[in-house]
PDB file of N, CA and C in Angstrom:
ATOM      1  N   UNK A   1      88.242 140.347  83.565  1.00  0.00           N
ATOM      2  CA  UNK A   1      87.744 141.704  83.417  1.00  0.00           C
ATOM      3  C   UNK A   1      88.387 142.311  82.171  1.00  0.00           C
ATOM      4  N   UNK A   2      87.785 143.176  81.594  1.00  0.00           N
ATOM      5  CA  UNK A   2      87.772 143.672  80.433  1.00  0.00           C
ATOM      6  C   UNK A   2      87.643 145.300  80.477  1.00  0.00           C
ATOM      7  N   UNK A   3      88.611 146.206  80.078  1.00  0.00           N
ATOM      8  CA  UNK A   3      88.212 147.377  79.967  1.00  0.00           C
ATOM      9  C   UNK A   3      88.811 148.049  78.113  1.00  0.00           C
ATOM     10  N   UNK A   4      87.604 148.071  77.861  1.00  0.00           N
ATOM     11  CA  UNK A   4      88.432 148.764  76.194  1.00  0.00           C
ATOM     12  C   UNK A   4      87.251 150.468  75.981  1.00  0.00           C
ATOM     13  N   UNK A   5      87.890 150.597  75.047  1.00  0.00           N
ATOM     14  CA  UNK A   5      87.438 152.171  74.594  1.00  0.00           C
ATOM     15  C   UNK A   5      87.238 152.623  73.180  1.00  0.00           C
ATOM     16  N   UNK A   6      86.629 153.018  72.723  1.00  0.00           N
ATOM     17  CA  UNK A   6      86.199 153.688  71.017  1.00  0.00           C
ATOM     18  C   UNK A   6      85.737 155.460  71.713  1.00  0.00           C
ATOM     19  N   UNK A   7      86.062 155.151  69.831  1.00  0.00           N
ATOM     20  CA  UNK A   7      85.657 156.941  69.910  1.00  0.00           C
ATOM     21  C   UNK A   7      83.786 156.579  68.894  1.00  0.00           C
ATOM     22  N   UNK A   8      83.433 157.781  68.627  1.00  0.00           N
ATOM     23  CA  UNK A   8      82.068 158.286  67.551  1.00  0.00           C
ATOM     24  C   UNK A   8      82.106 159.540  67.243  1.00  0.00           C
ATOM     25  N   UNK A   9      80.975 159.514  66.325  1.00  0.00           N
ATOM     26  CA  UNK A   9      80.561 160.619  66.050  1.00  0.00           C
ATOM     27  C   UNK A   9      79.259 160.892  66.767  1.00  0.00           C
ATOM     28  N   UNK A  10      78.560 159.826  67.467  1.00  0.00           N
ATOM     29  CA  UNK A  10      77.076 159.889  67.788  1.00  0.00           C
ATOM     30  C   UNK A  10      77.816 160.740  68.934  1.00  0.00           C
ATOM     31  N   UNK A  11      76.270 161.313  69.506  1.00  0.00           N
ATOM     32  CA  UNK A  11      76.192 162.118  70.731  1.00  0.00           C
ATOM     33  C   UNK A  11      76.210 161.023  72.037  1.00  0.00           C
ATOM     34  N   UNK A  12      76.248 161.886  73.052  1.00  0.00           N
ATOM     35  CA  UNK A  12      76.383 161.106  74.174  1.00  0.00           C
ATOM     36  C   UNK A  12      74.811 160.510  74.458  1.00  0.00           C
ATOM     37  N   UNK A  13      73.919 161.265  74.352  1.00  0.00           N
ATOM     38  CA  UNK A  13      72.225 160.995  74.779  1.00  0.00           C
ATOM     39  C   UNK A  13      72.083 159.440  73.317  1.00  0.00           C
ATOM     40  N   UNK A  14      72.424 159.532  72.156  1.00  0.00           N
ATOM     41  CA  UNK A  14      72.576 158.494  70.996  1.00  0.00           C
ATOM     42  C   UNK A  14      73.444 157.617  71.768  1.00  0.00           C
ATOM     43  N   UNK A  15      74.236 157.247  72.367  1.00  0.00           N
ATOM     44  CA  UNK A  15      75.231 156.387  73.097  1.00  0.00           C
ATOM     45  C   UNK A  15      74.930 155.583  74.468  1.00  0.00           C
ATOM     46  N   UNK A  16      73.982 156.707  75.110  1.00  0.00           N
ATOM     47  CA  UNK A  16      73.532 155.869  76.253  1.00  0.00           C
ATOM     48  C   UNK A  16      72.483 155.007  75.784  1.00  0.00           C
ATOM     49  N   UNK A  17      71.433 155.608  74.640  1.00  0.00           N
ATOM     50  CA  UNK A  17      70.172 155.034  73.749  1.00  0.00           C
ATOM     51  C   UNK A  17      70.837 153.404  73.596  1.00  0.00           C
ATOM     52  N   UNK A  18      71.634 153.715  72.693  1.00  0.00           N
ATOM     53  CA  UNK A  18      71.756 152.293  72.345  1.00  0.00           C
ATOM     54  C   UNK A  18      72.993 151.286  73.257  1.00  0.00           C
ATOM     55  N   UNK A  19      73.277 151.604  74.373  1.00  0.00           N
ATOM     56  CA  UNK A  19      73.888 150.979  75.433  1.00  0.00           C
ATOM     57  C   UNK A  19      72.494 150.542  75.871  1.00  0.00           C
ATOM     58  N   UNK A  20      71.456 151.308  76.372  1.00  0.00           N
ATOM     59  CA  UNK A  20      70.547 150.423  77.347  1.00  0.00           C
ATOM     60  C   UNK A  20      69.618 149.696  76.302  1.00  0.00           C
ATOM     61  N   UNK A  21      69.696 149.983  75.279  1.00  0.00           N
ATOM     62  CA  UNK A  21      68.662 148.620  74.260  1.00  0.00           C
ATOM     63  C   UNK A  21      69.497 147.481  74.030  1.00  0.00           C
ATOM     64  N   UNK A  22      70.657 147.509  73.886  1.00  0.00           N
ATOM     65  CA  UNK A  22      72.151 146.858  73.538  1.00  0.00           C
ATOM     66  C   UNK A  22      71.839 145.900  74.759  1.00  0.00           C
ATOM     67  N   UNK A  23      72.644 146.545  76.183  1.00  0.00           N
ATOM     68  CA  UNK A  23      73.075 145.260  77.453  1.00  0.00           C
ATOM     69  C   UNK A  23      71.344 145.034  78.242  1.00  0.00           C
ATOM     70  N   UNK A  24      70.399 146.572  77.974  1.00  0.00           N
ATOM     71  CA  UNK A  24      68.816 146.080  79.119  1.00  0.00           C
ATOM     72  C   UNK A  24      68.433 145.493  78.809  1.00  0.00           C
ATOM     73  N   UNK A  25      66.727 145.874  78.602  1.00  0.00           N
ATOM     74  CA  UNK A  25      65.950 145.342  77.753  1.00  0.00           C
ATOM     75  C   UNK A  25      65.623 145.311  76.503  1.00  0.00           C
ATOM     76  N   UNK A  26      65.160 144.158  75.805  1.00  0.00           N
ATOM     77  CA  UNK A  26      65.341 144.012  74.626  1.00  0.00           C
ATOM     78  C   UNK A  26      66.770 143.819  73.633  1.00  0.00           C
ATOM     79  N   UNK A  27      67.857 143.660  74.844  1.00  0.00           N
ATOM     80  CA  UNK A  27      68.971 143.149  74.153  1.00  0.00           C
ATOM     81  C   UNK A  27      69.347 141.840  75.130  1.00  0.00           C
ATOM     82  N   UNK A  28      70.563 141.995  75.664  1.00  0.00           N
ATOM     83  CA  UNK A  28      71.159 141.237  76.422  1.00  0.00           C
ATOM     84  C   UNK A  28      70.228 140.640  77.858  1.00  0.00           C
ATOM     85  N   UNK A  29      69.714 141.855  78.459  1.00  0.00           N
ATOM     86  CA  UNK A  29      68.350 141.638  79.524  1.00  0.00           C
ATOM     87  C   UNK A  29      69.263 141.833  80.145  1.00  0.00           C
ATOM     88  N   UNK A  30      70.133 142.512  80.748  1.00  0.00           N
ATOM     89  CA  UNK A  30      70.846 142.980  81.943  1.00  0.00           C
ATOM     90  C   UNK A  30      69.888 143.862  82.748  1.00  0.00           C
ATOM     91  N   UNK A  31      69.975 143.838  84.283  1.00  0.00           N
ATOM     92  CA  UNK A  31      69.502 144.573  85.062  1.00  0.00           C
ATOM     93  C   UNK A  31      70.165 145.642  85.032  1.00  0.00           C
ATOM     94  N   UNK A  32      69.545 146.782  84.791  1.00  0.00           N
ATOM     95  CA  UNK A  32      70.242 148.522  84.862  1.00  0.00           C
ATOM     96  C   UNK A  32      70.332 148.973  86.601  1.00  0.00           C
ATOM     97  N   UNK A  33      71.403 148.756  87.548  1.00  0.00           N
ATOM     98  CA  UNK A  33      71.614 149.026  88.730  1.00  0.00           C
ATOM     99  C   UNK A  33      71.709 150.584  88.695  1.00  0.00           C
ATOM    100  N   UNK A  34      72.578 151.364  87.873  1.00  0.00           N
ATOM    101  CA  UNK A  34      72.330 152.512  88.308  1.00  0.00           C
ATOM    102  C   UNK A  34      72.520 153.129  86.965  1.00  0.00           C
ATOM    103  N   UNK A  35      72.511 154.692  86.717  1.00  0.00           N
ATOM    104  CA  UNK A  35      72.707 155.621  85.855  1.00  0.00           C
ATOM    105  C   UNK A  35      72.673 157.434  85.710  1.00  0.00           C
ATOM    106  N   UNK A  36      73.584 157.735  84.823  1.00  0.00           N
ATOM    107  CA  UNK A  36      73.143 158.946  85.117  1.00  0.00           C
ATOM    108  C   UNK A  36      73.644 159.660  83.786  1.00  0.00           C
ATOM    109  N   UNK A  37      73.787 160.740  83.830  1.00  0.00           N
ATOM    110  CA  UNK A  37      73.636 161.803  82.272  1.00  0.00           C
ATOM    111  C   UNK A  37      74.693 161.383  81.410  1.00  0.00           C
ATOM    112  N   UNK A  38      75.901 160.213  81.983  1.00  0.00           N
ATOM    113  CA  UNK A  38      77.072 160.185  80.841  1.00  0.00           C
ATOM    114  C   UNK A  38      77.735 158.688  81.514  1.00  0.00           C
ATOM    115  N   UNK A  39      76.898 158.035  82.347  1.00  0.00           N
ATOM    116  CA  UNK A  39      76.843 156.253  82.256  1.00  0.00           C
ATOM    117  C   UNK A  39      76.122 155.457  83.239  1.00  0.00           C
ATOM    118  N   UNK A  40      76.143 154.599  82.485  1.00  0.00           N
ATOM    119  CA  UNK A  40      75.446 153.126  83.445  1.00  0.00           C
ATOM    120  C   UNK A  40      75.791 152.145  83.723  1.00  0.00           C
ATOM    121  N   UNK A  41      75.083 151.355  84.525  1.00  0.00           N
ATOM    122  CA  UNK A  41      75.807 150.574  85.277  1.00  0.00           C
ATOM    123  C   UNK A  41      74.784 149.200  85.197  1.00  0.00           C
ATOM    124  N   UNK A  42      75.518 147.981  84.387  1.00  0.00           N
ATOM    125  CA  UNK A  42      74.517 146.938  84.155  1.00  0.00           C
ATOM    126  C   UNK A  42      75.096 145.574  85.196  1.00  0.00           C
ATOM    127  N   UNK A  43      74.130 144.445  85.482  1.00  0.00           N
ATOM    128  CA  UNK A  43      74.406 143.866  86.270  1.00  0.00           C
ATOM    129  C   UNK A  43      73.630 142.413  85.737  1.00  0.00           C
ATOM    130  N   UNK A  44      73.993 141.396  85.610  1.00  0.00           N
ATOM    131  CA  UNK A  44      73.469 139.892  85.403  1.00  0.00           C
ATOM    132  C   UNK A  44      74.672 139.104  84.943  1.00  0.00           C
ATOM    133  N   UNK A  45      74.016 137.674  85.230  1.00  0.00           N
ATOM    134  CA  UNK A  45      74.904 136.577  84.745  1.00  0.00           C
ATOM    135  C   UNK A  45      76.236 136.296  85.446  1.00  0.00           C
ATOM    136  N   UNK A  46      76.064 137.058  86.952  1.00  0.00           N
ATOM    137  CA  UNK A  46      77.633 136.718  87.428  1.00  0.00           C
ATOM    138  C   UNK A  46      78.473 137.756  86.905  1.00  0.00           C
ATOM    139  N   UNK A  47      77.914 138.861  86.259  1.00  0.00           N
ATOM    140  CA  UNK A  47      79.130 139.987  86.040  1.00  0.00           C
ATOM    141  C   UNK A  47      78.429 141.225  85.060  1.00  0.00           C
ATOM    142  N   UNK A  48      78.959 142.267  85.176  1.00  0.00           N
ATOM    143  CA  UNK A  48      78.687 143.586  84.719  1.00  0.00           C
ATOM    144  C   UNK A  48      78.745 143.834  84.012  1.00  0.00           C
ATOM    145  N   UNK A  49      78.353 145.347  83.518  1.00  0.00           N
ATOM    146  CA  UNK A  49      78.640 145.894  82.136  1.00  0.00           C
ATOM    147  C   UNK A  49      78.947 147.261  82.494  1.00  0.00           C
ATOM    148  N   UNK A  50      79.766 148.546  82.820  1.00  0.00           N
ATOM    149  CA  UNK A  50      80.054 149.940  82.934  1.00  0.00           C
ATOM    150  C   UNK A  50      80.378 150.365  82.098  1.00  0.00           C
ATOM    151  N   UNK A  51      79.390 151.246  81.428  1.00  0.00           N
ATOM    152  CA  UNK A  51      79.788 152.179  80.030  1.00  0.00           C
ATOM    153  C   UNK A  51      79.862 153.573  80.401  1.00  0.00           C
ATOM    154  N   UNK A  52      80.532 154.366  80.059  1.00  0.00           N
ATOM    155  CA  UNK A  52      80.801 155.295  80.916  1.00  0.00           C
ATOM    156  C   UNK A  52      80.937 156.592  78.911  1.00  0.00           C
ATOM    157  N   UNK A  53      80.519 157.912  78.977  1.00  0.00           N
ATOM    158  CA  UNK A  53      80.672 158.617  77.757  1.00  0.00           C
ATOM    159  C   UNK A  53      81.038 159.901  77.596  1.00  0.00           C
ATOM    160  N   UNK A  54      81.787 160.291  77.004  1.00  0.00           N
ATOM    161  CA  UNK A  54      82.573 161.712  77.539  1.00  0.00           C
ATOM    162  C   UNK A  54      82.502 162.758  76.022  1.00  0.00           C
ATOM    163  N   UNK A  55      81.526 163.050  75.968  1.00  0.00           N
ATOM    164  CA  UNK A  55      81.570 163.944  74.604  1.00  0.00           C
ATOM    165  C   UNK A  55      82.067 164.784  74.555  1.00  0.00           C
ATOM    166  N   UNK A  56      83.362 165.283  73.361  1.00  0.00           N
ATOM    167  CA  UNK A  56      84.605 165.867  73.489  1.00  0.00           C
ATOM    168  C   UNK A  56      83.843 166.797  72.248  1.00  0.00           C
ATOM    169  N   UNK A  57      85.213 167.838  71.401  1.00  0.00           N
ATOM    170  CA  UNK A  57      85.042 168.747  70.625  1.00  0.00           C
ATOM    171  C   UNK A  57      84.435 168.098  68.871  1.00  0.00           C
ATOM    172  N   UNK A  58      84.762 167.193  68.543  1.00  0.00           N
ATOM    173  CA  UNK A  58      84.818 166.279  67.215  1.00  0.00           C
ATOM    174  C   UNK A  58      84.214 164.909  67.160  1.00  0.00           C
ATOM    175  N   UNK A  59      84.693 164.257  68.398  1.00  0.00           N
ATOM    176  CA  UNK A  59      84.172 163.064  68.841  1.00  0.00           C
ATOM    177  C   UNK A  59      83.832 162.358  70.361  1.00  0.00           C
ATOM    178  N   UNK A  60      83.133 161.255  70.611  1.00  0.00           N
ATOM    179  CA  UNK A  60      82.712 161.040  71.980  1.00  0.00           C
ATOM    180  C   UNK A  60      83.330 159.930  72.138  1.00  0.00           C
ATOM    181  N   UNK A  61      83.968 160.099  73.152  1.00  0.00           N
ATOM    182  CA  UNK A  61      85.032 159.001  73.759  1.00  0.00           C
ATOM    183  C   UNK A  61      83.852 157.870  75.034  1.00  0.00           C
ATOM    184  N   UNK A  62      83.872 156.540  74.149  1.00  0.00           N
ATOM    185  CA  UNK A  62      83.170 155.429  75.145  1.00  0.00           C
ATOM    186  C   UNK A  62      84.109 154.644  75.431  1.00  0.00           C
ATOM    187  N   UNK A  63      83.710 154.307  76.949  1.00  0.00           N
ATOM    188  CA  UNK A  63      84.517 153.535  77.867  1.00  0.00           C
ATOM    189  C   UNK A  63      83.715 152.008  78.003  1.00  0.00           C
ATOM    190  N   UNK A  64      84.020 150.857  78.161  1.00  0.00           N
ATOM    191  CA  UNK A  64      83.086 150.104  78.714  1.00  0.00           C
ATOM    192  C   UNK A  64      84.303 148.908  79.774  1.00  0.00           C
ATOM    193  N   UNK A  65      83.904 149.356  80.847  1.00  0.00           N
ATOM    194  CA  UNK A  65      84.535 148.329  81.857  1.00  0.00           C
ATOM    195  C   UNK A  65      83.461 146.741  82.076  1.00  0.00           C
ATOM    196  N   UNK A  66      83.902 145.711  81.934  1.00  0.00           N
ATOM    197  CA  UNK A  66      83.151 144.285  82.093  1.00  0.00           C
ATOM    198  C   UNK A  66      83.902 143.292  82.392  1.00  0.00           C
ATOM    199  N   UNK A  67      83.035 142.081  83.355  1.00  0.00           N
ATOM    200  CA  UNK A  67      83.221 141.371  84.068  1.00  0.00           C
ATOM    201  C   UNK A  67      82.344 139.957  83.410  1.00  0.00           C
ATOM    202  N   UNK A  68      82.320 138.848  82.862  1.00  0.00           N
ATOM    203  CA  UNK A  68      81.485 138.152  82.191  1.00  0.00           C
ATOM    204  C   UNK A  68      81.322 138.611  80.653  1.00  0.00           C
ATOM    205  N   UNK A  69      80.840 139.574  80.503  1.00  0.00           N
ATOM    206  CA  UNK A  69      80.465 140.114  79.160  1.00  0.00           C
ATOM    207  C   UNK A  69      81.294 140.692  78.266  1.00  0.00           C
ATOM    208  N   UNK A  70      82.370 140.286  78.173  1.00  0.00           N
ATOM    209  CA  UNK A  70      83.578 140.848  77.593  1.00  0.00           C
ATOM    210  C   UNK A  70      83.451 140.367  76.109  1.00  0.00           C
ATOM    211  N   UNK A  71      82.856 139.311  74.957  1.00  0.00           N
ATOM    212  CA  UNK A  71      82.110 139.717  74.005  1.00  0.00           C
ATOM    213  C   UNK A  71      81.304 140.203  73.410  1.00  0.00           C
ATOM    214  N   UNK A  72      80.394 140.886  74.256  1.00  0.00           N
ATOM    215  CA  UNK A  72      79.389 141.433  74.174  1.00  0.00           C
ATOM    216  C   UNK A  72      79.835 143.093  74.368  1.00  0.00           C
ATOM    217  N   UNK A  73      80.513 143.634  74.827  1.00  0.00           N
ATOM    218  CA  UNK A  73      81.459 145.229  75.483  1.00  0.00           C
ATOM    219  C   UNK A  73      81.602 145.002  74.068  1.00  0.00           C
ATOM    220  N   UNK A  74      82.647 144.408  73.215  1.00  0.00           N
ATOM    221  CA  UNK A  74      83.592 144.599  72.118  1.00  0.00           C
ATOM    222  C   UNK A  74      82.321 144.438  70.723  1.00  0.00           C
ATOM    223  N   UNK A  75      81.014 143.737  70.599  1.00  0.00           N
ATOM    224  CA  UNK A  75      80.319 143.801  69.324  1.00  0.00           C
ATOM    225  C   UNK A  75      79.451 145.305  70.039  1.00  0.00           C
ATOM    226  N   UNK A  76      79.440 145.638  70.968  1.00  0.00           N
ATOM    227  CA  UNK A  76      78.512 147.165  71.161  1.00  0.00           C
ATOM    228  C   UNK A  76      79.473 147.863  70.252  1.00  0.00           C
ATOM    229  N   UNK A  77      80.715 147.852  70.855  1.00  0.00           N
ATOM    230  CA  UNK A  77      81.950 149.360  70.337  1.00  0.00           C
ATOM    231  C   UNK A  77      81.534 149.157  68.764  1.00  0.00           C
ATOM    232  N   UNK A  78      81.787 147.790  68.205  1.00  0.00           N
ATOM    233  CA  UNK A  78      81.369 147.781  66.928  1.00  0.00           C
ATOM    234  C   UNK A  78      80.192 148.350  66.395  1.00  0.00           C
ATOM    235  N   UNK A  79      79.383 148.070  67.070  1.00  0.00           N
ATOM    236  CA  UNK A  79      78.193 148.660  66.513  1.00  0.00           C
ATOM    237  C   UNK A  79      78.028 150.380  66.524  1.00  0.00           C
ATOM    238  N   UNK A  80      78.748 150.929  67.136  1.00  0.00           N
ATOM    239  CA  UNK A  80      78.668 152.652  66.966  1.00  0.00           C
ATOM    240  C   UNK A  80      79.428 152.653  66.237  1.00  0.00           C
TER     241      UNK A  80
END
């Protein structure tokens, strides 16, 4: 298991965008089990993906907890 964290400048609604194109569909193909206004919750391959987003005064603090996908958590952070 894997839990790491980045900051951005994108918004939180820009953050969930490209989390579910990133681990759903049209990226990784993870099943989206649950979600809501500031994270989601992905599921395939024997292990998860929890991105979780907390938009602060300057910047938005992303969380991503994972189980299996622990190269895939660390090229998303890259990519914001």
């Amino acid at each position: 298991m894997l839990h790491v964290g980045a900051q951005t400048k994108r918004s939180t609604s820009e953050v969930m965008d490209k989390a579910q194109h990133f681990f759903g569909d049209g990226g990784l193909g993870l099943q989206a089990e649950s979600s809501s206004e500031n994270c989601l919750f992905f599921a395939g391959g024997g292990g998860y993906v929890h991105v979780v987003v907390c938009e602060g005064d300057s910047r938005t603090e992303v969380d991503v907890e994972t189980r299996e996908w622990e190269k895939h958590a660390k090229q998303f952070l890259k990519v914001l």
